[in-house]
C-alpha atoms as a PDB file:
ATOM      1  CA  UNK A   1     -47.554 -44.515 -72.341  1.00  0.00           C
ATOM      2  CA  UNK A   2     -44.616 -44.086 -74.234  1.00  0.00           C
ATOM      3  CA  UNK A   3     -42.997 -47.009 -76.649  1.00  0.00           C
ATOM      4  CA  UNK A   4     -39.341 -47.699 -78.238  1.00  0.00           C
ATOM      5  CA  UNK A   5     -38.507 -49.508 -81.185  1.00  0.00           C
ATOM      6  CA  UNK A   6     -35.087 -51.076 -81.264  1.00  0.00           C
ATOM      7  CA  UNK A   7     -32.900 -51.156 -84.321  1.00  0.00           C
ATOM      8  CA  UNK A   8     -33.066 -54.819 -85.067  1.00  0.00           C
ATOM      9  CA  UNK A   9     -30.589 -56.711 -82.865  1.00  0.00           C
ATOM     10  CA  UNK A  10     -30.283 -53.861 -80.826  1.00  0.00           C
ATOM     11  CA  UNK A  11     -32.975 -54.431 -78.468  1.00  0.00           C
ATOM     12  CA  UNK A  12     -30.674 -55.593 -75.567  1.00  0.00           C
ATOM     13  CA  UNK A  13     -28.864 -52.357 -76.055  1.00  0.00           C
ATOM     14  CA  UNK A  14     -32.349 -50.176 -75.820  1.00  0.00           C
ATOM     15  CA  UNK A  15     -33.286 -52.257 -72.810  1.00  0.00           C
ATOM     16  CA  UNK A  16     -29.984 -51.366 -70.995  1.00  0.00           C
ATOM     17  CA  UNK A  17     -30.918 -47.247 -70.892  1.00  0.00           C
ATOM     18  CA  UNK A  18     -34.400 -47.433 -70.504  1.00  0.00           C
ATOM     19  CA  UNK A  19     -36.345 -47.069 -67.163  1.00  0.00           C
ATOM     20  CA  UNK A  20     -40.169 -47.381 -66.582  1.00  0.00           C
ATOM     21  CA  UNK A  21     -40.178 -50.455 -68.396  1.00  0.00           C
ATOM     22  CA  UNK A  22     -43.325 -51.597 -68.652  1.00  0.00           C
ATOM     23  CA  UNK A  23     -43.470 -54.609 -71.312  1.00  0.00           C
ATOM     24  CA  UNK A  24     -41.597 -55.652 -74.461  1.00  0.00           C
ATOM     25  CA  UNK A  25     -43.148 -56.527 -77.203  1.00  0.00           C
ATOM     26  CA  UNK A  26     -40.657 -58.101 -80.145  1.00  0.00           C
ATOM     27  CA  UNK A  27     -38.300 -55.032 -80.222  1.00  0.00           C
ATOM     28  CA  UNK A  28     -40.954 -52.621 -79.048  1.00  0.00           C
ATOM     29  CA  UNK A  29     -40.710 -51.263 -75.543  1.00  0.00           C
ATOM     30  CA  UNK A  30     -43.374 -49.746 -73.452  1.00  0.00           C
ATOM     31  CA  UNK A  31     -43.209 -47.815 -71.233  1.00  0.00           C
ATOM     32  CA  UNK A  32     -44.506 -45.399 -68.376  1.00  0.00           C
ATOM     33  CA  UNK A  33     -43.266 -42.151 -67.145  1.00  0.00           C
ATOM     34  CA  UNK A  34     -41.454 -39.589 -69.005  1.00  0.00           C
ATOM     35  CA  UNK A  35     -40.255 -39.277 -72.337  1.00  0.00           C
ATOM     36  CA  UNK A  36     -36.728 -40.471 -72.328  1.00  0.00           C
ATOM     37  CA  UNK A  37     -33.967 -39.912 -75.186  1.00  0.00           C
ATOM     38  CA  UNK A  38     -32.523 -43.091 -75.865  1.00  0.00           C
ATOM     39  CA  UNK A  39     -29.938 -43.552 -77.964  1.00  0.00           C
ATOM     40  CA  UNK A  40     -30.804 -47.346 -79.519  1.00  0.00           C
ATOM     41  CA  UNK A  41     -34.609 -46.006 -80.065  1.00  0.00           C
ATOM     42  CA  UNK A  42     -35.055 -46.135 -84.166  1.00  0.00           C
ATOM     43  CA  UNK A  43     -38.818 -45.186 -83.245  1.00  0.00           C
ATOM     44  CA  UNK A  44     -40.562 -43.448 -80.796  1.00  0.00           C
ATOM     45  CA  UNK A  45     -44.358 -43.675 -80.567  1.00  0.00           C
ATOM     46  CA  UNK A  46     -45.557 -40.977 -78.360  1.00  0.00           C
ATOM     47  CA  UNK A  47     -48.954 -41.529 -77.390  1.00  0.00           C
ATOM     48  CA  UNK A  48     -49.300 -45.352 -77.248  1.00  0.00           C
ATOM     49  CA  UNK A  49     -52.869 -46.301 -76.365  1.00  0.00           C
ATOM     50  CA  UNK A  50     -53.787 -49.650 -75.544  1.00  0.00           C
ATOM     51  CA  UNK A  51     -57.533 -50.408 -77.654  1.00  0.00           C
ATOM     52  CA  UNK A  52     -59.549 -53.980 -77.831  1.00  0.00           C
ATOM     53  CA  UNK A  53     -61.479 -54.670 -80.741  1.00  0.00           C
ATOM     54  CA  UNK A  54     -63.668 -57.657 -81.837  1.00  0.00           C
ATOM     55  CA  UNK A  55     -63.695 -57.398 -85.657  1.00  0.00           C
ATOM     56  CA  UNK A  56     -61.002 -56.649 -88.650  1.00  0.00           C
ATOM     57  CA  UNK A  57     -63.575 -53.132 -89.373  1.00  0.00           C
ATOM     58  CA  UNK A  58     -63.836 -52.193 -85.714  1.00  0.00           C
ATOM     59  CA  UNK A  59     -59.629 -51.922 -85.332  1.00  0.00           C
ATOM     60  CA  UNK A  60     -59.331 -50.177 -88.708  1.00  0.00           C
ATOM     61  CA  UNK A  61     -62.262 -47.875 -87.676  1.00  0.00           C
ATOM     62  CA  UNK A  62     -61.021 -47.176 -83.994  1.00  0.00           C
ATOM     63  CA  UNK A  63     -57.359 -46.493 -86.013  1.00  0.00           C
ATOM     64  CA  UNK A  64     -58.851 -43.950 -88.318  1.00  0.00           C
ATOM     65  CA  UNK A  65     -60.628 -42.434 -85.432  1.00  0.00           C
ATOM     66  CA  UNK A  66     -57.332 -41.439 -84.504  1.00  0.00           C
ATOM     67  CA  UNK A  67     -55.115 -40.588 -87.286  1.00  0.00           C
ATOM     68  CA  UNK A  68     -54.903 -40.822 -91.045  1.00  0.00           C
ATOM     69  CA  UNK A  69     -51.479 -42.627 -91.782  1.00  0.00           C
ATOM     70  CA  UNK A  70     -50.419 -45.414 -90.503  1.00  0.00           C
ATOM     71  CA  UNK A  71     -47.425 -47.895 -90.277  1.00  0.00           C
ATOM     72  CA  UNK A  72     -47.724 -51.465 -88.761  1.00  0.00           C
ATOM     73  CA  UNK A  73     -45.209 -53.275 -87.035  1.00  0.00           C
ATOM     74  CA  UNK A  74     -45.669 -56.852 -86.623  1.00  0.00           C
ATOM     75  CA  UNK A  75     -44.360 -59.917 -84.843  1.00  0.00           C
ATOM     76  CA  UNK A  76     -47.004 -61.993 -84.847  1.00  0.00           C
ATOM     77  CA  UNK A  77     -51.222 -62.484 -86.099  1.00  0.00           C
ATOM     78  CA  UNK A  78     -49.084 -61.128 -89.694  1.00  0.00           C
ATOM     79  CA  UNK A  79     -52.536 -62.205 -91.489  1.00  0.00           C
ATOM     80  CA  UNK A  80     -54.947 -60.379 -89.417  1.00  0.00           C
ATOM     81  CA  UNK A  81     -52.641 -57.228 -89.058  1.00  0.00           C
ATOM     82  CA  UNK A  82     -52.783 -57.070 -93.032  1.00  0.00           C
ATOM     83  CA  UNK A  83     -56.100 -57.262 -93.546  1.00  0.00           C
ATOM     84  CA  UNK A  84     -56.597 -54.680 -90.930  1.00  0.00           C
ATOM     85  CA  UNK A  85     -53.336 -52.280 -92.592  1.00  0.00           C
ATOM     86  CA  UNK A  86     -56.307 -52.951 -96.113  1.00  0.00           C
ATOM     87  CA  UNK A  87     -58.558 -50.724 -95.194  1.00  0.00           C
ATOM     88  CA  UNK A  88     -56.516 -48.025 -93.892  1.00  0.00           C
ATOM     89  CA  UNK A  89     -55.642 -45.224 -96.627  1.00  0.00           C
ATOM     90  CA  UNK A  90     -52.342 -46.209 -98.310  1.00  0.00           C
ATOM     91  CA  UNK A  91     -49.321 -45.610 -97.275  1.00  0.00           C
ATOM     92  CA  UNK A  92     -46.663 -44.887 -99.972  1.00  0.00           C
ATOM     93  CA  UNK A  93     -42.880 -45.327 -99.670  1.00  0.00           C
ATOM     94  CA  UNK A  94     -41.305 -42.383 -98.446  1.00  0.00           C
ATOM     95  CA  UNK A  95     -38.161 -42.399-100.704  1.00  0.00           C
ATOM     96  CA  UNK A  96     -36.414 -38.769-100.498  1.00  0.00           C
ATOM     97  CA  UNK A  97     -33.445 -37.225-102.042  1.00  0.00           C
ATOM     98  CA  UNK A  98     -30.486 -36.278-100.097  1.00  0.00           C
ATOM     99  CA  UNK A  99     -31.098 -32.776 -98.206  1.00  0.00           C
ATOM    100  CA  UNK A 100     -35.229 -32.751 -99.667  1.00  0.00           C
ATOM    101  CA  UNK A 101     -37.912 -31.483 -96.750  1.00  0.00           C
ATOM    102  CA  UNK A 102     -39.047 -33.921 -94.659  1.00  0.00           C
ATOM    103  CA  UNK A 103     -42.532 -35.425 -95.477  1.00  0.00           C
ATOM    104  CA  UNK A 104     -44.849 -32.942 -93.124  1.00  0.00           C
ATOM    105  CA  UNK A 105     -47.778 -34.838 -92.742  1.00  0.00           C
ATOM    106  CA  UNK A 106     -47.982 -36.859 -89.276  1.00  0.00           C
ATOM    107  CA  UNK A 107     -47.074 -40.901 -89.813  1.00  0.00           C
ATOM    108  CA  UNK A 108     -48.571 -43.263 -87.240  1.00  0.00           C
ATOM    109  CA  UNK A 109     -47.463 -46.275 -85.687  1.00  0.00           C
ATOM    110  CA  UNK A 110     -49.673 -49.370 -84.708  1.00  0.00           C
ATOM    111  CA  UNK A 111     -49.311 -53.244 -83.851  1.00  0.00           C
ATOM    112  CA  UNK A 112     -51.413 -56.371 -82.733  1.00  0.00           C
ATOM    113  CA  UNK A 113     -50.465 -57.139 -78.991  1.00  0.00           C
ATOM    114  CA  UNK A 114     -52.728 -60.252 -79.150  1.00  0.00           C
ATOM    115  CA  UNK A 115     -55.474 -60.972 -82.115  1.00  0.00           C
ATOM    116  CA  UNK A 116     -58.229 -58.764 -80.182  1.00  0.00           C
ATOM    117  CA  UNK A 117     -55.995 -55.856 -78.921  1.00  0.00           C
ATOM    118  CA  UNK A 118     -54.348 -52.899 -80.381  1.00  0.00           C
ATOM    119  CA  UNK A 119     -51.096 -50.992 -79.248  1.00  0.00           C
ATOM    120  CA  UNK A 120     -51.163 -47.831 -81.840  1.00  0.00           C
ATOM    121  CA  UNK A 121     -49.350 -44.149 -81.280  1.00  0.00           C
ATOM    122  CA  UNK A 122     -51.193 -41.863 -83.848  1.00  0.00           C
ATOM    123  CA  UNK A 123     -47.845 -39.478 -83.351  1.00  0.00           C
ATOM    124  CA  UNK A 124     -44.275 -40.759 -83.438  1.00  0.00           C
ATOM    125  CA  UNK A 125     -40.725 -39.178 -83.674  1.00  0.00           C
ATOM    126  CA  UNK A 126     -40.360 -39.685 -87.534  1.00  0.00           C
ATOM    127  CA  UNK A 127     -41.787 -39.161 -90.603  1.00  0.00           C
ATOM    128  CA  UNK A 128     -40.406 -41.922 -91.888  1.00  0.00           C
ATOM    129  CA  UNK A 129     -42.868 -45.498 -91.193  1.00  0.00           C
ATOM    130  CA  UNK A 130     -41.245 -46.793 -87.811  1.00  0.00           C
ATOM    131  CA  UNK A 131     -38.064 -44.570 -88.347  1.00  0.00           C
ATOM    132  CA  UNK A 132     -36.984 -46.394 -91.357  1.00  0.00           C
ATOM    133  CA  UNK A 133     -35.276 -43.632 -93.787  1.00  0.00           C
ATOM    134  CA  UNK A 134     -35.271 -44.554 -97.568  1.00  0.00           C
ATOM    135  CA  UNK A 135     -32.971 -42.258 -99.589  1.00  0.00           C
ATOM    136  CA  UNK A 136     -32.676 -42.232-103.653  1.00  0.00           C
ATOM    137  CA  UNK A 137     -29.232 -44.196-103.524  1.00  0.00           C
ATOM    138  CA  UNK A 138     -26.175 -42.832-105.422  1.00  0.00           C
ATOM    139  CA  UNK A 139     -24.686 -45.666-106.520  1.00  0.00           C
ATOM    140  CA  UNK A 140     -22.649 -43.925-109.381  1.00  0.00           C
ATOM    141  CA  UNK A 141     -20.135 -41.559-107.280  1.00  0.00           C
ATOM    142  CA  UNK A 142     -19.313 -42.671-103.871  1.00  0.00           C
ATOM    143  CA  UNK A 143     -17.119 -45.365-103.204  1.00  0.00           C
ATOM    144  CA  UNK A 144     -18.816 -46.863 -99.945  1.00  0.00           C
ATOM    145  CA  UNK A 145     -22.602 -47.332 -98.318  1.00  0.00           C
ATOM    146  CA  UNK A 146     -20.785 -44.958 -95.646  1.00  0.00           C
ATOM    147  CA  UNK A 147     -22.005 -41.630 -97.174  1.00  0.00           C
ATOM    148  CA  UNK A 148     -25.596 -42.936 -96.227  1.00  0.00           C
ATOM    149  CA  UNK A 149     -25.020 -41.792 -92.602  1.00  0.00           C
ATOM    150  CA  UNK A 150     -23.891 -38.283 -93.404  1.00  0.00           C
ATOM    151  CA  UNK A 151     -26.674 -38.098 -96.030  1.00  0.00           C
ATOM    152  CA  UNK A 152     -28.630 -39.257 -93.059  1.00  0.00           C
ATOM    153  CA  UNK A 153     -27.374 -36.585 -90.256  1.00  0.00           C
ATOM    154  CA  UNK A 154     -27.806 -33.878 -92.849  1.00  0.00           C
ATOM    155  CA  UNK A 155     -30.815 -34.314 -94.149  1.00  0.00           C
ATOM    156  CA  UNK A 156     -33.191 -36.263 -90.980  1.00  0.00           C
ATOM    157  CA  UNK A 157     -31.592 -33.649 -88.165  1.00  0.00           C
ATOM    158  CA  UNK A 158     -30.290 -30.718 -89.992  1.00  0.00           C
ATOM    159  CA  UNK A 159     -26.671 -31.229 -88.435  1.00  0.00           C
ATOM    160  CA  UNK A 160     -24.868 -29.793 -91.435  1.00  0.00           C
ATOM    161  CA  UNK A 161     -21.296 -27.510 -92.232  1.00  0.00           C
ATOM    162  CA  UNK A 162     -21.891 -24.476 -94.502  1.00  0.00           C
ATOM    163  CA  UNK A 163     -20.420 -24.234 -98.003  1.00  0.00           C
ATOM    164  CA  UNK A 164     -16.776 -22.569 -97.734  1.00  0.00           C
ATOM    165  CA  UNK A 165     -16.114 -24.079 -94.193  1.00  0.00           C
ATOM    166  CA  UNK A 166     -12.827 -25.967 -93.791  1.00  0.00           C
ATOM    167  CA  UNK A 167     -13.580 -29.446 -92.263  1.00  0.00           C
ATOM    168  CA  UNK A 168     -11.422 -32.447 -91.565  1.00  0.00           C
ATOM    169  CA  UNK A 169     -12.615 -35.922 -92.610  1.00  0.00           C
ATOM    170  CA  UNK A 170     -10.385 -38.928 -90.663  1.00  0.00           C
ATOM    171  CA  UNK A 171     -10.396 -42.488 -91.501  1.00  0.00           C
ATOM    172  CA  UNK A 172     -11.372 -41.304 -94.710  1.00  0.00           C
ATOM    173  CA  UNK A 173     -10.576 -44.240 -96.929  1.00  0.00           C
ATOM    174  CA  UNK A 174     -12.177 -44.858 -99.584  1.00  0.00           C
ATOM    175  CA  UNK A 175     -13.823 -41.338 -99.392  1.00  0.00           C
ATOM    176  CA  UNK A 176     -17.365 -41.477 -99.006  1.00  0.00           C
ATOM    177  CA  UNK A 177     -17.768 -38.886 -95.936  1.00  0.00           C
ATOM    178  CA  UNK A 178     -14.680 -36.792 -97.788  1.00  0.00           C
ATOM    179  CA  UNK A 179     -17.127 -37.190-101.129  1.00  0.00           C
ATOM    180  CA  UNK A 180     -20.513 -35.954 -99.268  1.00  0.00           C
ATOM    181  CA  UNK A 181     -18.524 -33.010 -97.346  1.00  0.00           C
ATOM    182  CA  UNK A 182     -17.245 -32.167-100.606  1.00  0.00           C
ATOM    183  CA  UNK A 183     -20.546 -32.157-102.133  1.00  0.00           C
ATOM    184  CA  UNK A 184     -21.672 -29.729-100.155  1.00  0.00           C
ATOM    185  CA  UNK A 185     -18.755 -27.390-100.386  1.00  0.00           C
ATOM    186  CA  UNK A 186     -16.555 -27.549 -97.491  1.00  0.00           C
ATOM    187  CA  UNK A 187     -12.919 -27.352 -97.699  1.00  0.00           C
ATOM    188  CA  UNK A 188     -11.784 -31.204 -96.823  1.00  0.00           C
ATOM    189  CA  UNK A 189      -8.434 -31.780 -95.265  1.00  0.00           C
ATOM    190  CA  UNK A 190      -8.980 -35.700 -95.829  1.00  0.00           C
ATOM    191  CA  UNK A 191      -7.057 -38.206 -93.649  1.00  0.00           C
ATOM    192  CA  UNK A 192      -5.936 -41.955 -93.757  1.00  0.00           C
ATOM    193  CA  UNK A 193      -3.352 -44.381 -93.988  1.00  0.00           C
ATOM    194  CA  UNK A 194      -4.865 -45.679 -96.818  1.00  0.00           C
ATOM    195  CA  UNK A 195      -5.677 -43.664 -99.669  1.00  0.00           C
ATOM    196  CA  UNK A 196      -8.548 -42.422-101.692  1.00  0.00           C
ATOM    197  CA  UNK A 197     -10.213 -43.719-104.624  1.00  0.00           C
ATOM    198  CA  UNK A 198      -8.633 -41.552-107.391  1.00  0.00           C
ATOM    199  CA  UNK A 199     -11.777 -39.772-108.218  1.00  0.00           C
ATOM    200  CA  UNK A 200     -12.184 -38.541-104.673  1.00  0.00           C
ATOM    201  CA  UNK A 201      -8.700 -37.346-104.231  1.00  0.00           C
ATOM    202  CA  UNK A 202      -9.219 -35.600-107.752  1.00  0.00           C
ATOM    203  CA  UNK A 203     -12.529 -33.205-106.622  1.00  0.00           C
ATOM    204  CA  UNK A 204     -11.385 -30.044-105.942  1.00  0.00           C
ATOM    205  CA  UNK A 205     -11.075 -28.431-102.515  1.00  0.00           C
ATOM    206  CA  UNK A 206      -9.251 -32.149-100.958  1.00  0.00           C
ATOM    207  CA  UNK A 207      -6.191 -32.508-100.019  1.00  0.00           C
ATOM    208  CA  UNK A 208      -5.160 -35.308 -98.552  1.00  0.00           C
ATOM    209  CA  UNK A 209      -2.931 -36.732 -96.260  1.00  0.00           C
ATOM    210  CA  UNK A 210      -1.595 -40.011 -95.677  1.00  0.00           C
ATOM    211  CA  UNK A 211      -1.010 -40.724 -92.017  1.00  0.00           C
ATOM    212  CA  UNK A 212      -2.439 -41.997 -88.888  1.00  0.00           C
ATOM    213  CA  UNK A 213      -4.758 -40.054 -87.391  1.00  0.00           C
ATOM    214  CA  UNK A 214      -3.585 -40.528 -83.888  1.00  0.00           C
ATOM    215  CA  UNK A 215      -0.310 -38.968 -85.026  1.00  0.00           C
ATOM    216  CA  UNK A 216      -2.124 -35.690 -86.208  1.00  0.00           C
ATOM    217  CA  UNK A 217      -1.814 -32.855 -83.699  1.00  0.00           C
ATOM    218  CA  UNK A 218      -4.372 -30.253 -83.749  1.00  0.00           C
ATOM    219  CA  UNK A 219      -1.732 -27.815 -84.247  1.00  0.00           C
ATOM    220  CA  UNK A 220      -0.315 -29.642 -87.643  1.00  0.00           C
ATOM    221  CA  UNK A 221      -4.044 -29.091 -89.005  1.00  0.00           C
ATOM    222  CA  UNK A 222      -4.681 -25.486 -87.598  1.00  0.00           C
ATOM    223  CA  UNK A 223      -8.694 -24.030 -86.935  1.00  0.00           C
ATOM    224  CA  UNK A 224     -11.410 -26.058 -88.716  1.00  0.00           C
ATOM    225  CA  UNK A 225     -14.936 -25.241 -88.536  1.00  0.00           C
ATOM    226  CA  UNK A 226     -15.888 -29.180 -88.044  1.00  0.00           C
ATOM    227  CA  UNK A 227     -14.328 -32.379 -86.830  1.00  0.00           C
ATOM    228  CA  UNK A 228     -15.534 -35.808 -89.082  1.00  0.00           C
ATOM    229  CA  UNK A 229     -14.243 -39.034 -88.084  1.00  0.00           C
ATOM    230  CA  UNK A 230     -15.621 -42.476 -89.116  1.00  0.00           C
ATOM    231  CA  UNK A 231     -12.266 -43.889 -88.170  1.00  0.00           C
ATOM    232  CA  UNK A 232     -12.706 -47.894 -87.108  1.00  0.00           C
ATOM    233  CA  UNK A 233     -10.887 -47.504 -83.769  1.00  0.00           C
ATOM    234  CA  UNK A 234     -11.380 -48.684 -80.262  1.00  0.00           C
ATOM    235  CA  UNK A 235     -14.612 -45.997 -78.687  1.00  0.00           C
ATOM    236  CA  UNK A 236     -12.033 -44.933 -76.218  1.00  0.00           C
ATOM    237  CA  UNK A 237      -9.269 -43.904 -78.281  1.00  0.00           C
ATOM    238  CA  UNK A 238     -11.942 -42.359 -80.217  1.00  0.00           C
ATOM    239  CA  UNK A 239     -12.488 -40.076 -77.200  1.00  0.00           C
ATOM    240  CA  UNK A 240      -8.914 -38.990 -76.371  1.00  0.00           C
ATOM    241  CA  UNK A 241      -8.767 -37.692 -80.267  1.00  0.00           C
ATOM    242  CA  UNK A 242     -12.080 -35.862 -79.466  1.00  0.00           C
ATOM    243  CA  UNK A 243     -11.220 -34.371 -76.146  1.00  0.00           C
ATOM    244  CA  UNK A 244      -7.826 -33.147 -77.383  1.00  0.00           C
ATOM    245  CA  UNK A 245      -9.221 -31.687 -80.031  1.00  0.00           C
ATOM    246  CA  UNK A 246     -11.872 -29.755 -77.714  1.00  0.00           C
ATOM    247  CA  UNK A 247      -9.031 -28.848 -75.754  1.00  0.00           C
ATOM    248  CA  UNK A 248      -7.093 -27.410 -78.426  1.00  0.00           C
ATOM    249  CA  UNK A 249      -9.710 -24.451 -78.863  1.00  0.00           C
ATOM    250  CA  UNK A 250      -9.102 -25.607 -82.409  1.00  0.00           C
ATOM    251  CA  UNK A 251     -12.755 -26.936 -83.541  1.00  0.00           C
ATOM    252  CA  UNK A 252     -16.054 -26.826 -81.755  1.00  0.00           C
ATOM    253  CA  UNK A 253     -18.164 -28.721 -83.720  1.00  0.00           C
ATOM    254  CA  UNK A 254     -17.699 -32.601 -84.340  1.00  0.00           C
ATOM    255  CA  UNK A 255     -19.324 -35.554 -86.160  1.00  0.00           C
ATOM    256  CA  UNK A 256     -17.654 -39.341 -85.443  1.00  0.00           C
ATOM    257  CA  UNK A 257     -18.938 -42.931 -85.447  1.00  0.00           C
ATOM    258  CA  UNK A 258     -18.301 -44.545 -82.254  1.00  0.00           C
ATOM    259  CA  UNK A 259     -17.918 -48.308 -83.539  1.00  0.00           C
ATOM    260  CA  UNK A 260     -17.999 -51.216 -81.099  1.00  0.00           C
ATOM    261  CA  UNK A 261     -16.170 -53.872 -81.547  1.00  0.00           C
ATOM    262  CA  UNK A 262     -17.779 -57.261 -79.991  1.00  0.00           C
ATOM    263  CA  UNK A 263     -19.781 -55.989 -76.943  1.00  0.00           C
ATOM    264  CA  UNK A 264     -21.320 -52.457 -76.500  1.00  0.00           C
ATOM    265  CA  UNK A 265     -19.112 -50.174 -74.777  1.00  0.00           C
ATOM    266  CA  UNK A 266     -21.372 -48.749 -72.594  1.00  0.00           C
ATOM    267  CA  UNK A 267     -18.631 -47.215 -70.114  1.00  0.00           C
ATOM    268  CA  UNK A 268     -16.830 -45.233 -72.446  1.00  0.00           C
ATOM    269  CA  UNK A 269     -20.630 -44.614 -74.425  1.00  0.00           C
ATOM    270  CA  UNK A 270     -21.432 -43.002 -70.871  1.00  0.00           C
ATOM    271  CA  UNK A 271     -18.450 -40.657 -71.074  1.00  0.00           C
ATOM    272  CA  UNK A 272     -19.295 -39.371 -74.558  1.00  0.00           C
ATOM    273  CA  UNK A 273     -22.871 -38.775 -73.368  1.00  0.00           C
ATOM    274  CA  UNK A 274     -21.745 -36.246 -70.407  1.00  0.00           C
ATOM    275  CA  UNK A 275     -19.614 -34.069 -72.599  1.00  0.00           C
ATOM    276  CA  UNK A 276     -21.308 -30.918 -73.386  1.00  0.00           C
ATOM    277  CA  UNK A 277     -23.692 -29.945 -76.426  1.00  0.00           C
ATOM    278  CA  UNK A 278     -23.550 -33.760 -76.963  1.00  0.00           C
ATOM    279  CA  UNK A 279     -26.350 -35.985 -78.732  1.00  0.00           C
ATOM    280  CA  UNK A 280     -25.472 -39.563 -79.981  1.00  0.00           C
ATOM    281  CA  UNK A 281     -28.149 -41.687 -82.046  1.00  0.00           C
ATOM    282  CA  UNK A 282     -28.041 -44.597 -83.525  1.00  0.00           C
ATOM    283  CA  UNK A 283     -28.620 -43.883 -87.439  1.00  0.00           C
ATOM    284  CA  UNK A 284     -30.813 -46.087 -89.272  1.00  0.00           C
ATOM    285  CA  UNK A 285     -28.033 -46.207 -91.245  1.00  0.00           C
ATOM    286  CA  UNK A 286     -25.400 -47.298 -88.379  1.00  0.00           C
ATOM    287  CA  UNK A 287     -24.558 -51.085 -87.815  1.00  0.00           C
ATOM    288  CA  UNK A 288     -23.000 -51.445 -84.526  1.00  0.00           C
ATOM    289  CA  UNK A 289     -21.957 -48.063 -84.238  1.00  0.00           C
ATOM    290  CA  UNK A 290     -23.862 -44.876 -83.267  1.00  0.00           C
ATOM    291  CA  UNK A 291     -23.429 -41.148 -84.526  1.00  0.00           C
ATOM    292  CA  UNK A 292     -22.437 -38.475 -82.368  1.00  0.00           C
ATOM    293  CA  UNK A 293     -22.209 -34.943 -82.922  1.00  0.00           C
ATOM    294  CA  UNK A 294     -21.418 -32.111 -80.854  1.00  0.00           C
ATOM    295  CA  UNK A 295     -22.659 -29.125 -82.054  1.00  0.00           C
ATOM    296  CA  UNK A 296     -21.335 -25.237 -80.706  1.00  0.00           C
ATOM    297  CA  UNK A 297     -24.512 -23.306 -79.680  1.00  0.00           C
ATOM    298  CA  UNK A 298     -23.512 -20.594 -81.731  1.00  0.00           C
ATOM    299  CA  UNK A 299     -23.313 -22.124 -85.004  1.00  0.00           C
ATOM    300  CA  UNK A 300     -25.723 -22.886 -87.720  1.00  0.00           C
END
C-alpha cells in the first residue's frame, strides 16, 4: 500500500487525482495499486504497512523493527502516539541552508489508525519529517517570503540555472525571485509594472523593466536560458505566455507559479500537465498555487 499526505487544506485537491483510493485518514490517503505522482501529495509513504499492537512498548518495538527514524502524524489518540514517538530515537529538526545536501539518512513516517493499530511507511519521498522543509530564513535581504519557493525548487529537486545564464524573472515586484536568481549569478532581465525595492534593482547584473508582462514579446527580450514567472494572473493566461514563449524557440526551460484564484483550476492544471518535459508540485512553500517547471533534456 501506498499513502498521500495532503498539504493542509488541500486534501480535496489530492483526492480529485488520485485513483485506488482505499481510505482517508485526516489528510492521509491510502491507497492500492501503483505509485502515482500527484501533484497535491506533500508526503509520500511508500511502503505503508498496516500493524496491531496491544501495548505503548510493543508499537515502538514493532516500529524499530523496521526503521530507525521516525516522524508521526497525528489526528487523533495525540497522548498515546507521544508516548509511543518517547521511546523511539530522537528525531532532530532538519533545518538546512539554502542549496546544503539533503539529509541522507532514510526518515520514516507512522500514525495511530485507532489506539491498537499502526499505519507506518519506514521509507517515504522526503527527507524532510512528512515533507515539511525547514530552511535557515533570510530575513535580512529579500523583500518577500516568495524567495522560499525558489530556495525550495533549488535546493529539494535540484531544478537550478547556472551562474552566467541570462534568465527573465516576471511579476517580479518586490524582487524576491529577481534577488535569489541573482544570488546565484544569472543575468536577470526583471519585469513588472511595479517596481523593485531599491536594493534589488541596485545588485548588479538586473535590469529592469517596467511593463506588463503580457505586452512583452519574446522577440523584445531575445534568447534566455530560463523563463521565471510568479506573476498573480489568471492559470490560463499564464499558459498562453508559456506556450508562446515555447513557440518562439526563444527559451526551453521555465519555472512559474500557477496561482488559483477561488476554486482549483483543474482544466487548465490538466493542460499544463500534458505539455512536454513537464512536472508541477505543490511546494511546501506554495499556498494555493503549485510550481511548475519544464526542464530541456539537454540541460543541467
Amino acid at each position: 500500500m501506498i499513502a498521500y499526505l495532503a498539504p493542509e487544506k488541500f486534501l480535496p485537491d489530492l483526492l480529485e487525482e488520485l485513483k485506488y483510493v482505499k481510505s482517508v485518514h485526516g489528510n492521509l490517503v491510502l491507497t492500492d495499486g501503483p505509485l502515482q505522482n500527484p501533484v497535491w501529495a506533500q508526503n509520500i509513504w511508500l511502503d505503508a504497512q498496516i500493524i496491531p499492537f496491544e501495548s505503548i512498548t510493543q508499537a515502538a518495538k514493532a516500529l524499530k523493527a523496521l526503521g530507525k527514524l521516525w516522524a508521526p502524524y497525528t489526528i487523533e489518540n495525540h497522548r498515546r502516539a507521544q508516548l509511543i514517538q518517547d521511546q523511539l530515537p530522537k528525531l532532530r529538526p532538519r533545518v538546512i541552508n539554502f542549496l546544503d545536501p539533503l539529509p541522507d539518512n532514510n526518515l520514516g513516517a507512522w500514525m495511530l489508525l485507532d489506539k491498537n493499530t499502526l499505519l507506518a511507511s519506514p521509507t517515504t519521498n522526503s527527507p524532510f519529517p512528512l515533507g515539511d522543509v525547514q530552511f535557515n530564513e533570510d530575513k535580512k535581504n529579500p523583500p518577500s517570503r516568495a524567495y522560499l519557493k525558489l530556495w525550495e525548487l533549488f535546493t529539494v529537486y535540484g531544478i537550478k540555472p547556472k551562474k552566467g545564464q541570462r534568465v527573465v524573472d516576471f511579476g517580479s515586484c518586490p524582487g524576491g525571485w529577481t534577488w535569489v536568481l541573482q544570488t546565484v549569478g544569472c543575468e536577470v532581465v526583471s519585469i513588472d509594472r511595479a517596481p523593485l525595492e531599491p536594493h534589488i534593482a541596485a545588485l548588479p547584473g538586473v535590469k529592469f523593466m517596467k511593463t506588463n508582462a503580457f505586452n512583452v514579446k519574446p522577440e523584445d527580450i531575445g534568447a534566455i536560458d530560463w523563463f521565471f514567472s510568479d506573476i498573480i494572473c489568471y492559470p490560463e493566461k499564464l499558459l498562453e505566455l508559456v506556450q508562446n514563449w515555447q513557440a518562439s524557440g526563444l527559451c526551453s526551460n521555465f519555472v512559474c507559479t500557477i496561482k488559483f484564484q477561488g476554486k482549483t483550476d483543474y482544466e487548465t492544471l490538466k493542460k499544463f500537465l500534458a505539455l512536454e518535459n513537464v512536472r508541477i508540485q505543490h511546494l511546501h512553500h506554495n499556498k494555493h498555487e503549485v510550481t511548475v517547471w519544464i526542464k530541456a533534456p539537454s540541460s543541467s
